[in-house]
Protein backbone atom coordinates (compact mmCIF):
# COMPACT_ATOMS: atom_id res chain seq x y z
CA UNK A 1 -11.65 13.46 4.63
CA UNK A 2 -8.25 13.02 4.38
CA UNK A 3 -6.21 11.81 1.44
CA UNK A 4 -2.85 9.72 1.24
CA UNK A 5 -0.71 12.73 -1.65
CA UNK A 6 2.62 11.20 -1.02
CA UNK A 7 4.84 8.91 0.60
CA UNK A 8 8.36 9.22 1.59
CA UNK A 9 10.39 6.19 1.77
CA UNK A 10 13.95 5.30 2.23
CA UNK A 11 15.00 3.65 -0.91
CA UNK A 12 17.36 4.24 -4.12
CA UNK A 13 15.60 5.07 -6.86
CA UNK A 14 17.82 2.41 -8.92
CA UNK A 15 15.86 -0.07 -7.04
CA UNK A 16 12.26 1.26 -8.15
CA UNK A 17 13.27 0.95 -11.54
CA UNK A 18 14.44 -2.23 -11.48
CA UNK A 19 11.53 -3.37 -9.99
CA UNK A 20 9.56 -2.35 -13.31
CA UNK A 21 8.74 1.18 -11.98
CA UNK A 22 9.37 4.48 -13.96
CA UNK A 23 11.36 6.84 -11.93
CA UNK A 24 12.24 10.70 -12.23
CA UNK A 25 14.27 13.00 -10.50
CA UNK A 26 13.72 10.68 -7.05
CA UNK A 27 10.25 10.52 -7.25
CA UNK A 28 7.93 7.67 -8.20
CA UNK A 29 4.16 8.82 -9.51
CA UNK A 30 1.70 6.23 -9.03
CA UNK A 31 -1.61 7.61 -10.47
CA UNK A 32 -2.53 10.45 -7.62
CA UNK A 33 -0.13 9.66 -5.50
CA UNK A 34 3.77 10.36 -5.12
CA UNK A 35 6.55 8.15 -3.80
CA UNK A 36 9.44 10.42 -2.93
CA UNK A 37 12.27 8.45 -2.80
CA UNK A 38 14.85 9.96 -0.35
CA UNK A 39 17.62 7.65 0.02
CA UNK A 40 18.87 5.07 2.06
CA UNK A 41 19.41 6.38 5.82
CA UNK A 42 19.35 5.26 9.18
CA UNK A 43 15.58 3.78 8.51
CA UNK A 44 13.98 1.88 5.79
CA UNK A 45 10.53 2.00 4.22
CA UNK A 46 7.88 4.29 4.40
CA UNK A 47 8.98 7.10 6.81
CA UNK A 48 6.30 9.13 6.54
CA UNK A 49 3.28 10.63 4.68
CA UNK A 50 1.74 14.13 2.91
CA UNK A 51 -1.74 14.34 3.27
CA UNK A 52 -4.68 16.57 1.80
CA UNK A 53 -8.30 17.13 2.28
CA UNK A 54 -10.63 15.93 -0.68
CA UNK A 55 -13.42 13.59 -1.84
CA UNK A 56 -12.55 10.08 -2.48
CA UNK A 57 -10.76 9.64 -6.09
CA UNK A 58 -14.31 7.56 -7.81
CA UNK A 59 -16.41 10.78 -6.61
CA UNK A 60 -13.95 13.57 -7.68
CA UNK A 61 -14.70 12.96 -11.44
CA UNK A 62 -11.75 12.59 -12.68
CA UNK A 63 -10.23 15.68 -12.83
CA UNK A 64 -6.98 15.12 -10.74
CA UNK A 65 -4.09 14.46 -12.63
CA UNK A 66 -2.97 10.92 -13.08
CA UNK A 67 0.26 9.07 -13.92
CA UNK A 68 -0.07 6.73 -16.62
CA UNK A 69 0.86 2.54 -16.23
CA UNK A 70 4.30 1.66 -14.94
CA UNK A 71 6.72 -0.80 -17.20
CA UNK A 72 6.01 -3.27 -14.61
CA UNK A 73 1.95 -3.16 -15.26
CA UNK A 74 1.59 -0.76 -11.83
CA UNK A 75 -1.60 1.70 -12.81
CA UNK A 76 -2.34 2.79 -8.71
CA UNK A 77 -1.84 2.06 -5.10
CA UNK A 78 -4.56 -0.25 -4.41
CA UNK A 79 -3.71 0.01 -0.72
CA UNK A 80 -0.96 1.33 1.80
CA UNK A 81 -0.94 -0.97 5.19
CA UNK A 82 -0.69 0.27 8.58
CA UNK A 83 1.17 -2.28 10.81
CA UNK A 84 -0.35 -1.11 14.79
CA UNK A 85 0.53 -2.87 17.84
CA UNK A 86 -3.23 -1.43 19.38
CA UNK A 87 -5.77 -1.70 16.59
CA UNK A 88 -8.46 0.02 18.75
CA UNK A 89 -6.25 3.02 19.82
CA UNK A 90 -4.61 3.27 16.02
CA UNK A 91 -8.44 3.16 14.78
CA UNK A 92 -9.84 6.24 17.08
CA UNK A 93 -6.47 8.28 16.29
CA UNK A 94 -7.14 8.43 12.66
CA UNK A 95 -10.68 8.91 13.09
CA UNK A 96 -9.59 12.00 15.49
CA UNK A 97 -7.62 13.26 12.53
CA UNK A 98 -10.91 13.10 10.17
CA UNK A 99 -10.66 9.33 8.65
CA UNK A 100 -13.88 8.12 8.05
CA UNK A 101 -13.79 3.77 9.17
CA UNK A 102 -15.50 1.86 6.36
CA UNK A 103 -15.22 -1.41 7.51
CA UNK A 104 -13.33 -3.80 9.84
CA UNK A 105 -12.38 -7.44 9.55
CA UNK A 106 -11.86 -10.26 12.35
CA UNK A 107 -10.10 -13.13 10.92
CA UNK A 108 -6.95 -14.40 10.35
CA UNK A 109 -4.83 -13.32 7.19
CA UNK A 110 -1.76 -15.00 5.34
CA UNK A 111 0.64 -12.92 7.15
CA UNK A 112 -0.73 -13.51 10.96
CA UNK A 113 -3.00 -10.91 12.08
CA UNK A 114 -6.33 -11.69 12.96
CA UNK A 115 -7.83 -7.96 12.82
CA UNK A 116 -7.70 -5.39 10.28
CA UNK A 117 -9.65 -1.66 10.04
CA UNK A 118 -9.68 -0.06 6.45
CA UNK A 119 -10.02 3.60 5.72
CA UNK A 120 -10.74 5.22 2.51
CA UNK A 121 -7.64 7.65 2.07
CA UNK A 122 -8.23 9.36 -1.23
CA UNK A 123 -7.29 6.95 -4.19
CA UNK A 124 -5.84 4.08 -2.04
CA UNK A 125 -7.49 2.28 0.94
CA UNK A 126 -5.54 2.22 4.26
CA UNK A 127 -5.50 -0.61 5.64
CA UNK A 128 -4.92 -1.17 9.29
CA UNK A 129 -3.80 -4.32 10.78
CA UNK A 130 -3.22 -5.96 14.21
CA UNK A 131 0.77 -6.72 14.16
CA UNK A 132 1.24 -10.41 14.42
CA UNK A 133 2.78 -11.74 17.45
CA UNK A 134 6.08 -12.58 17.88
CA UNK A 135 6.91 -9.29 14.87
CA UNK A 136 8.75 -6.12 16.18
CA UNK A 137 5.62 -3.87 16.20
CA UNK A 138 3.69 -6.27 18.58
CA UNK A 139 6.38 -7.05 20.83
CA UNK A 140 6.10 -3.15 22.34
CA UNK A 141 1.74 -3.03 23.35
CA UNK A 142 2.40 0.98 23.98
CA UNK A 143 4.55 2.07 20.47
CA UNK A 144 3.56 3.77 17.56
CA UNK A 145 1.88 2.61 14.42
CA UNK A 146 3.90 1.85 11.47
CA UNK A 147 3.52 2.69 7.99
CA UNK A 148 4.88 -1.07 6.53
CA UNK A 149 3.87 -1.88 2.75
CA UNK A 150 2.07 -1.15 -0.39
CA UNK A 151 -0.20 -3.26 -2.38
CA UNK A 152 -0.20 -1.48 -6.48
CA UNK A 153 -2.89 -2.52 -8.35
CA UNK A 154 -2.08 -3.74 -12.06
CA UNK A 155 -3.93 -4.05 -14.97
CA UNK A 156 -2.78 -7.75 -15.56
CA UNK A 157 -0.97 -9.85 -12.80
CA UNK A 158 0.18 -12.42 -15.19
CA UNK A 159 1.75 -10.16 -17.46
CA UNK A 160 3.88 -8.28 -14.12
CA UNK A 161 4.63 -11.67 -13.19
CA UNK A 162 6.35 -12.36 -16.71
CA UNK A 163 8.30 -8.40 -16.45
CA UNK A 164 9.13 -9.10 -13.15
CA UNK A 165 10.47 -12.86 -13.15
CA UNK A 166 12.15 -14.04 -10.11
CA UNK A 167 12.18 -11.16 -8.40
CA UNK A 168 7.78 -11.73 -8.23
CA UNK A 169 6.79 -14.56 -5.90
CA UNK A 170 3.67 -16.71 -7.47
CA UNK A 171 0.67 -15.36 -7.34
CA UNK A 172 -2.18 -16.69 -5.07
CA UNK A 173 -5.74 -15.91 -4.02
CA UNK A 174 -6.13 -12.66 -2.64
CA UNK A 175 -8.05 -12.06 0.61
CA UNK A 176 -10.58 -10.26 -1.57
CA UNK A 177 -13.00 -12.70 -3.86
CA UNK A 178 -11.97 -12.81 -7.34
CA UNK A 179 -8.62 -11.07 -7.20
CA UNK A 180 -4.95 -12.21 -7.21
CA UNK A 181 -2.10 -11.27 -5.24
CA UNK A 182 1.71 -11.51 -5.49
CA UNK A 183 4.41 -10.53 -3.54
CA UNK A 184 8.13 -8.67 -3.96
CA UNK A 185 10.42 -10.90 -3.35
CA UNK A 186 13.08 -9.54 -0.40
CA UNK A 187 16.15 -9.68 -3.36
CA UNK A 188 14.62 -6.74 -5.14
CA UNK A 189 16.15 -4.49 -2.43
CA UNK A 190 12.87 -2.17 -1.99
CA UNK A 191 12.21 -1.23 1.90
CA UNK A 192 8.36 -1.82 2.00
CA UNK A 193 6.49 -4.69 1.56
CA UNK A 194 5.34 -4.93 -1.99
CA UNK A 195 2.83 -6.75 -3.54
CA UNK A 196 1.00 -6.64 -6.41
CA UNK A 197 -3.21 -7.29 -7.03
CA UNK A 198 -4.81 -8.01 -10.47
CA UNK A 199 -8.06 -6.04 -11.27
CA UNK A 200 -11.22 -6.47 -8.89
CA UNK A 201 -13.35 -5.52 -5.75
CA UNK A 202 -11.17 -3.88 -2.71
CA UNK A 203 -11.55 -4.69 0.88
CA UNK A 204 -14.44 -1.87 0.74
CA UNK A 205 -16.38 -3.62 -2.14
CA UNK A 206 -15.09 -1.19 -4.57
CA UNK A 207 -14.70 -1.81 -8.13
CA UNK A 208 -10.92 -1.45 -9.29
CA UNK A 209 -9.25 -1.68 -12.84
């Protein structure tokens, strides 16, 4: 099954660290996973993805190597979201590549979309959501999927909140039952959506923190 090793996004590094995360030679290490940080170019965000073949990180007992907590709280990627303009035709392409579909969701969500697929994808869930309409990715019915945000799991909101300051909307009610969420406010200059979840059950009734 396949497993999310890295991202590459189009940010400064300066940014990432003022945002609370601990940065080295242009890469960010988020427990199992790597954010390479490439620079500002001609596109923002997450630009692409490394992937490798393994068991899901709960089953692999531990024996990966893992980054310790960020400054800003950040201990993993609780999930990376997928922004598709076809949620049925995104869905059977990454089970072509060897995804395995754990669950789906039809309802609406803070943000607009009313469908979402997740995926386990190593340590973080990917999570696959109808573009809302009206947003760039819905507007063309025939494009490609987008790689839009991350959601990093901390071990307490509150305190990330308090590191963070204005650059940390408030947090709310997450989707899931008895977790919180807060979002990255657009001033911290980072090219994906970020938000941050306290401790809990993920979309795939997982136990995090």
């Amino acid at each position: 099954m396949p497993s999310i090793d890295a991202l590459e996004i189009a940010d400064e590094s300066g940014a990432w660290s003022a945002a609370g995360f601990r940065v080295g030679d242009g890469e960010c290490r988020v427990s199992r996973v790597r954010l390479r940080l490439t620079g500002k170019g001609a596109r923002r965000g997450i630009v692409g993805w490394a992937l490798g073949e393994g068991a899901p990180a709960e089953d692999d007992g531990g024996a990966a190597a893992t980054a310790g907590r960020h400054p800003n709280g950040v201990v993993q990627i609780d999930h990376v979201v997928m922004l598709t303009p076809d949620l049925d035709r995104t869905v059977a392409e990454l089970e072509s590549q060897g995804f395995d579909l754990r669950r789906t969701r039809d309802a609406p969500t803070p943000g607009g979309s009313t469908r979402q697929a997740f995926f386990r994808a190593g340590e973080p869930i990917l999570e696959v959501v109808l573009a809302p309409k009206g947003s760039s990715v819905a507007r063309d019915s025939s494009g490609p999927a987008r790689l839009w945000g991350l959601a990093f799991g901390v071990d307490d909101l509150d305190r990330t909140a308090r590191s963070l300051g204005d650059l940390l909307g408030a947090p709310r009610d997450a989707v899931q039952p008895g977790r919180r969420i807060a979002t990255l406010r657009a001033e911290a200059g980072l090219g994906p959506a970020i938000a941050f979840m306290s401790p809990g059950r993920d979309a795939l009734g997982t136990a995090r923190g």
